[in-house]
Protein backbone atom coordinates (compact mmCIF):
# COMPACT_ATOMS: atom_id res chain seq x y z
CA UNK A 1 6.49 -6.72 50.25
CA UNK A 2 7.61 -7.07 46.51
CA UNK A 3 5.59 -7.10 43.66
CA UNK A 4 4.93 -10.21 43.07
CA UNK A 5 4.80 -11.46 47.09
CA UNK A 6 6.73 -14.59 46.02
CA UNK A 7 8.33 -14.82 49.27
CA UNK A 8 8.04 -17.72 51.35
CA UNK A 9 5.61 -19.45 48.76
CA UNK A 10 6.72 -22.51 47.40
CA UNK A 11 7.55 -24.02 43.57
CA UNK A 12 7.36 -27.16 42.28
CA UNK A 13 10.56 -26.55 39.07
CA UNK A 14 10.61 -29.54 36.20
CA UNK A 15 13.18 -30.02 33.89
CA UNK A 16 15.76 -28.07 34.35
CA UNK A 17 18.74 -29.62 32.35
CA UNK A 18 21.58 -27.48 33.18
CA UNK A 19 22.18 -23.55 33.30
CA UNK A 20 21.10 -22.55 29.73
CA UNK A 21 17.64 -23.97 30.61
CA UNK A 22 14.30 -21.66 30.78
CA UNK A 23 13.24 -24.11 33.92
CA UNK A 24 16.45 -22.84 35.43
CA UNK A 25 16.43 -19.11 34.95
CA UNK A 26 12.84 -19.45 36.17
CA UNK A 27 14.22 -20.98 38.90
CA UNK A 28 16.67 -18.75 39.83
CA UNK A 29 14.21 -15.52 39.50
CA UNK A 30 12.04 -17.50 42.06
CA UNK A 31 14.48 -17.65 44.81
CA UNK A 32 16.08 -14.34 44.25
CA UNK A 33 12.57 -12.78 45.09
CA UNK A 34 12.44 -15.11 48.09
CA UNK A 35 10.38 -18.10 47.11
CA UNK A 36 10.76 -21.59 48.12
CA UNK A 37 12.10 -23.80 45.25
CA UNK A 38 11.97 -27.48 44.57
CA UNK A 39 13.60 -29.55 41.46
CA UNK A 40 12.13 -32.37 39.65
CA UNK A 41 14.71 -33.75 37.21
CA UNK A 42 15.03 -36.84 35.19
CA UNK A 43 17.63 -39.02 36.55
CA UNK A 44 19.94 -39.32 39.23
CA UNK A 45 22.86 -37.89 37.09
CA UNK A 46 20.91 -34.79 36.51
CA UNK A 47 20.11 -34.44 40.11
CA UNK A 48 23.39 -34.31 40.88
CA UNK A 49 24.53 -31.77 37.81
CA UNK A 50 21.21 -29.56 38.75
CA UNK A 51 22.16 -30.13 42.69
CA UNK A 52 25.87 -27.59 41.93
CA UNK A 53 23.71 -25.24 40.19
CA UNK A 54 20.86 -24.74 42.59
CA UNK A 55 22.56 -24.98 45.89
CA UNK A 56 20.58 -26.62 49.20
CA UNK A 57 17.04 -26.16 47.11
CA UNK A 58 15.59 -29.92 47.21
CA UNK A 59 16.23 -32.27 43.92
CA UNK A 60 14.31 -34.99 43.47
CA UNK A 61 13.93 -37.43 40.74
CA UNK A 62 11.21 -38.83 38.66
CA UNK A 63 10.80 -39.69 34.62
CA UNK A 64 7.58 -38.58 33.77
CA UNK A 65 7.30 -41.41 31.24
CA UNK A 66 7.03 -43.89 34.29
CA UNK A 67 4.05 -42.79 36.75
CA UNK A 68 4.98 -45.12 39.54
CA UNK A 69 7.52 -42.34 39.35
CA UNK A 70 5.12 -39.18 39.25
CA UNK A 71 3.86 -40.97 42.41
CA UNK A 72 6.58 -41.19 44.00
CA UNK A 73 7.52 -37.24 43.54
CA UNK A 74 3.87 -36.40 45.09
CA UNK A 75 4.85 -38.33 48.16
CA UNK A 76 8.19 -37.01 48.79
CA UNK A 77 7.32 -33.62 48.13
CA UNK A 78 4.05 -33.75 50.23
CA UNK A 79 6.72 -35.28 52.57
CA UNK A 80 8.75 -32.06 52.82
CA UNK A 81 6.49 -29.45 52.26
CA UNK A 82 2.42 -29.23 53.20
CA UNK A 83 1.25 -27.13 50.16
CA UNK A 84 2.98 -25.64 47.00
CA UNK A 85 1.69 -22.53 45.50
CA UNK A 86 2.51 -23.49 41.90
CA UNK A 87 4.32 -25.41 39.69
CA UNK A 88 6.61 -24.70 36.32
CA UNK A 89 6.00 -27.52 33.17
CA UNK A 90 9.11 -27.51 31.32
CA UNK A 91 9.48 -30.89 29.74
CA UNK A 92 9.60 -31.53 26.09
CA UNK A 93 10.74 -34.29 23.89
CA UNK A 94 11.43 -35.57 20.52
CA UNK A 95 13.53 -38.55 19.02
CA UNK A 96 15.69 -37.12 16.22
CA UNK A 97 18.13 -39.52 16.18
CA UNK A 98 17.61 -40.76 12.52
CA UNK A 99 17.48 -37.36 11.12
CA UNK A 100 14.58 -35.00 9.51
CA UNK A 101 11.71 -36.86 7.50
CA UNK A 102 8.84 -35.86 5.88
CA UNK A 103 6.02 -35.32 8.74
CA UNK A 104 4.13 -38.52 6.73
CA UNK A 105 6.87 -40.79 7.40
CA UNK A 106 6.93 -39.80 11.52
CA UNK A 107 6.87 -43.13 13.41
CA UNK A 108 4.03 -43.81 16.25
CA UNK A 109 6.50 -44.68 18.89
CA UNK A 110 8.15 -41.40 18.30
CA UNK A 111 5.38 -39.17 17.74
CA UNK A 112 3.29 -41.07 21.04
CA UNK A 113 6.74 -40.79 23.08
CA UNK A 114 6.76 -36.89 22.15
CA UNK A 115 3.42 -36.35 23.39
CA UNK A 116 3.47 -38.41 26.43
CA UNK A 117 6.43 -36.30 27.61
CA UNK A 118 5.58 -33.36 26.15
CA UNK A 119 2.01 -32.77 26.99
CA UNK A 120 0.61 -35.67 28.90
CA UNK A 121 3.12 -35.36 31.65
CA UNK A 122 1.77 -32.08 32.89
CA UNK A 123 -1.81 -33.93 33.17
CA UNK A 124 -0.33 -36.57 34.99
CA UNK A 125 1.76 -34.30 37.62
CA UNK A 126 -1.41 -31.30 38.25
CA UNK A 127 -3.57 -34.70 39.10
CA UNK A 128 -0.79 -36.02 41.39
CA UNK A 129 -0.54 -33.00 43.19
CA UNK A 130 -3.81 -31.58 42.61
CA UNK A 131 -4.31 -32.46 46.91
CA UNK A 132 -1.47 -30.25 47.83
CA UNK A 133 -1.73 -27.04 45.58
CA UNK A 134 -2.75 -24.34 47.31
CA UNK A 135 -6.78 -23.33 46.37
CA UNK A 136 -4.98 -20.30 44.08
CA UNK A 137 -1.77 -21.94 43.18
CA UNK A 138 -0.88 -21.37 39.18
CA UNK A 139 0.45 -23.86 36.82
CA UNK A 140 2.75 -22.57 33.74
CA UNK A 141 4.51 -24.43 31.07
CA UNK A 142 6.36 -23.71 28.55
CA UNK A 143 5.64 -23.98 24.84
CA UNK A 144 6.17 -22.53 21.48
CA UNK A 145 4.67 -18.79 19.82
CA UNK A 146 2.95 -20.86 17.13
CA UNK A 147 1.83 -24.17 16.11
CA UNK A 148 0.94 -23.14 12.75
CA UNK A 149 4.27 -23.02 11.30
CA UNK A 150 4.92 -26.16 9.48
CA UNK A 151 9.25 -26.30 10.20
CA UNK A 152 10.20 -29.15 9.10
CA UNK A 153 13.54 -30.10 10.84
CA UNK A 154 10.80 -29.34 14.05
CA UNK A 155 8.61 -31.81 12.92
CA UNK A 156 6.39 -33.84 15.22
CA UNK A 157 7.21 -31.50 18.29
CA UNK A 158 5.05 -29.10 16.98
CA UNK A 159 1.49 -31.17 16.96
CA UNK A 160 2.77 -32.47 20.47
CA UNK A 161 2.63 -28.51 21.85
CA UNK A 162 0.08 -28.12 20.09
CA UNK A 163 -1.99 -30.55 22.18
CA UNK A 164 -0.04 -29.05 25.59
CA UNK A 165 -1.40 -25.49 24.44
CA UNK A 166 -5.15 -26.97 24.22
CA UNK A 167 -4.88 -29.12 27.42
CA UNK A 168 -4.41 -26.16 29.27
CA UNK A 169 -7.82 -25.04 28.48
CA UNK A 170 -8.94 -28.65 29.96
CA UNK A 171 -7.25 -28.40 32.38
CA UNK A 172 -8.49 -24.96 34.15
CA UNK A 173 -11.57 -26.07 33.54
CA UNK A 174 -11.46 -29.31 35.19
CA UNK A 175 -9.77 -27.97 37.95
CA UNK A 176 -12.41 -25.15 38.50
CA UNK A 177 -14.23 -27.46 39.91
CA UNK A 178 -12.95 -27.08 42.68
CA UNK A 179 -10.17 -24.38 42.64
CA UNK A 180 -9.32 -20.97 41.29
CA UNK A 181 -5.76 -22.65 39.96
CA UNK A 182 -4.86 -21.29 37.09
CA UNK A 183 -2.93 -23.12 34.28
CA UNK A 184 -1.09 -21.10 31.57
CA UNK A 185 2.08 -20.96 29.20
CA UNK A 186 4.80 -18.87 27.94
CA UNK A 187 4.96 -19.57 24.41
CA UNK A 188 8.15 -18.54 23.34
CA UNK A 189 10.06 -17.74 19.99
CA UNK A 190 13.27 -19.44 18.64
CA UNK A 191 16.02 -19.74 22.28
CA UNK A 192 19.32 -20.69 22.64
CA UNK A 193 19.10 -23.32 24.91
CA UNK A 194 20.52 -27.27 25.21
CA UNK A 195 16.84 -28.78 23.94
CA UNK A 196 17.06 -26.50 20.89
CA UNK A 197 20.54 -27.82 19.65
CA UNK A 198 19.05 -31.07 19.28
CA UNK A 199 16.72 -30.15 16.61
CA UNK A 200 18.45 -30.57 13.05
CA UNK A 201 19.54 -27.89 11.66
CA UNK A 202 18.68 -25.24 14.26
CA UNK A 203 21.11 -22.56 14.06
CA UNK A 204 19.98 -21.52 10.87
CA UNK A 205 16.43 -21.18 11.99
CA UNK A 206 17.62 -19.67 14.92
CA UNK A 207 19.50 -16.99 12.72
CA UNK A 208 16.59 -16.37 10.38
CA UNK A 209 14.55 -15.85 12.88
CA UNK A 210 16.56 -13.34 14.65
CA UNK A 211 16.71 -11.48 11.27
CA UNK A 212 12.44 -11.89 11.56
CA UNK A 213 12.20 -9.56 14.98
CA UNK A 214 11.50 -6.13 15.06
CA UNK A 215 14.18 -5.36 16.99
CA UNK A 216 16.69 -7.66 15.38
CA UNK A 217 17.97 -9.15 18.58
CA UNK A 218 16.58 -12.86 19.23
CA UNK A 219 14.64 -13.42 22.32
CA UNK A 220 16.49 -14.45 25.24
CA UNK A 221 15.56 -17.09 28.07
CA UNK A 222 15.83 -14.35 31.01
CA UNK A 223 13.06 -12.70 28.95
CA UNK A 224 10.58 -16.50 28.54
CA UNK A 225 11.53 -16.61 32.83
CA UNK A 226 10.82 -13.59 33.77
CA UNK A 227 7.21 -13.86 31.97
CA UNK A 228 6.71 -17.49 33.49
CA UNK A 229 7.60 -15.85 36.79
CA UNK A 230 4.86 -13.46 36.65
CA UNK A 231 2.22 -16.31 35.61
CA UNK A 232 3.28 -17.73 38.66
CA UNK A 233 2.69 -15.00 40.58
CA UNK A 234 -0.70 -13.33 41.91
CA UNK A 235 0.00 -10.39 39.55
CA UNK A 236 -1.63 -12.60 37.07
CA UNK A 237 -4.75 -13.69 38.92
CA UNK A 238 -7.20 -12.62 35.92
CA UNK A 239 -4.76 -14.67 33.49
CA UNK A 240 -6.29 -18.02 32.77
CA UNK A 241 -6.03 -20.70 29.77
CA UNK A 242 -4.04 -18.41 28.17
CA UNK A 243 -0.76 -18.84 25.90
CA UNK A 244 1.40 -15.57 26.37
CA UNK A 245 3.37 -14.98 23.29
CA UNK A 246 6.72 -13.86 23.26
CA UNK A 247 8.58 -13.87 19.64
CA UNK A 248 9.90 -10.31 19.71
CA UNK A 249 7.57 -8.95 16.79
CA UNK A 250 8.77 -11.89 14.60
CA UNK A 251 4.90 -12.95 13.96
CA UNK A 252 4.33 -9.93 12.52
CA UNK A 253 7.50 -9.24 10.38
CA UNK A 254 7.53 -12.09 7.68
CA UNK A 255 7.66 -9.47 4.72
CA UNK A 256 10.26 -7.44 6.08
CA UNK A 257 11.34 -4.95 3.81
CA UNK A 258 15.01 -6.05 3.46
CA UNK A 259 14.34 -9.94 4.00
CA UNK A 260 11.94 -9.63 0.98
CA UNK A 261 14.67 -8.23 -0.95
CA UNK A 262 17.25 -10.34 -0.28
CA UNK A 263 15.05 -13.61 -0.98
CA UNK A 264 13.83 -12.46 -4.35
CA UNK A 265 17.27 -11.59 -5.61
CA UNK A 266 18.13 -13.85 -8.24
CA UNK A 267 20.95 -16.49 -7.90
């Protein structure tokens, strides 16, 4: 038996977009240690981009916006399998399309539309398949290592994790009612991944905060996975309501010695 004992217990995988996602990688670490893995994605073109990169593993379809959908995914899951032993959150949204604007001027469509997809989704899908986790099943997400820091070009996204981060206290205590599943989240530093090019100007945040680690090296999305993979496993039984950080020592660097330099040098 491995480590983890992931074999032969089954996953519940949402959002995967394509290869550079976290919700693949966590995916793929899954099966290679012998778990059963199921894809939720958002539309059939995605199911059939996702379907070449994960092989026979089931894809199904639902928009998380839509909860005749959600419904539909809880029946023809509990269709193919009897119980899941945990599921992996990894759905986030927010409508950039007309560029970065002071927070004050955020639109209530847009900033209702970010949490709904972002945050309320995961209620809706744990209380859809609340009847088929197993009695010990964990729940991760996927988040951000702070909601404190007010990035502009990020924006609205940020009060939207914000509010996933404190559901997930809500929610393991709702569901300890009746049920030792656990709900918790990697929150992760700045990735290279295909939701992170859509936020304006990214790359330069992505690059400053690279310089911000301790180890200079940027955190990777094999690194957010293989965390999430352990939250999903029974390793982390006494982990509950928690938000594991991962940033690579950036929280802790912001007056780096040479950084501080090089931003008080005169023009």
């Amino acid at each position: 038996m491995s480590f983890l004992n992931l074999a032969g217990k089954s996953f519940l995988v949402v959002g995967v977009a394509n290869k550079k996602s976290v919700a693949y990688h966590i995916g793929k670490i899954l099966a290679e240690e012998g778990a059963d893995v199921l894809y939720s994605v958002r539309s059939d073109a995605r199911k059939k981009s996702v379907s070449k990169l994960v092989g026979d593993a089931p894809v199904y379809v639902c928009d998380v916006e839509r909860q005749e959908e959600i419904d539909r995914l809880r029946q023809e899951v509990g269709r193919d399998r009897d119980q899941i032993h945990g599921i992996l959150h990894s759905i986030a949204f927010a409508n950039y399309s007309s560029g970065v604007k002071p927070f004050h001027e955020t639109s209530k469509a847009d900033f209702l539309q970010s949490i709904d997809i972002t945050c309320f989704s995961l209620i809706q899908l744990t209380n859809a398949f609340k009847d088929i986790l197993d009695k010990r099943a964990s729940v991760v997400t996927v988040s951000i290592s702070t909601t404190r820091m007010a990035a502009e070009n990020y924006g609205f996204m940020a009060p939207a994790k914000a509010a996933l981060d404190s559901s997930l206290c809500f929610l393991a205590k709702s569901f300890s009612a009746f049920s030792e599943i656990r709900f918790n989240s990697v929150n992760a530093g700045l990735l290279k991944t295909s939701a992170s090019a859509g936020i304006p100007d990214y790359i330069d945040s992505y690059l400053y905060g690279e310089k911000l680690t301790l180890r200079k090296k940027a955190l990777t999305t094999e690194e957010v996975a293989g965390t999430a993979v352990f939250l999903l496993s029974e390793r982390s039984s006494g982990i509950n309501a928690q938000g594991i950080v991962l940033d690579a020592g950036m929280s802790i660097n912001y007056f780096d010695r040479d950084l501080v330099k090089k931003a008080m040098k005169p023009d």
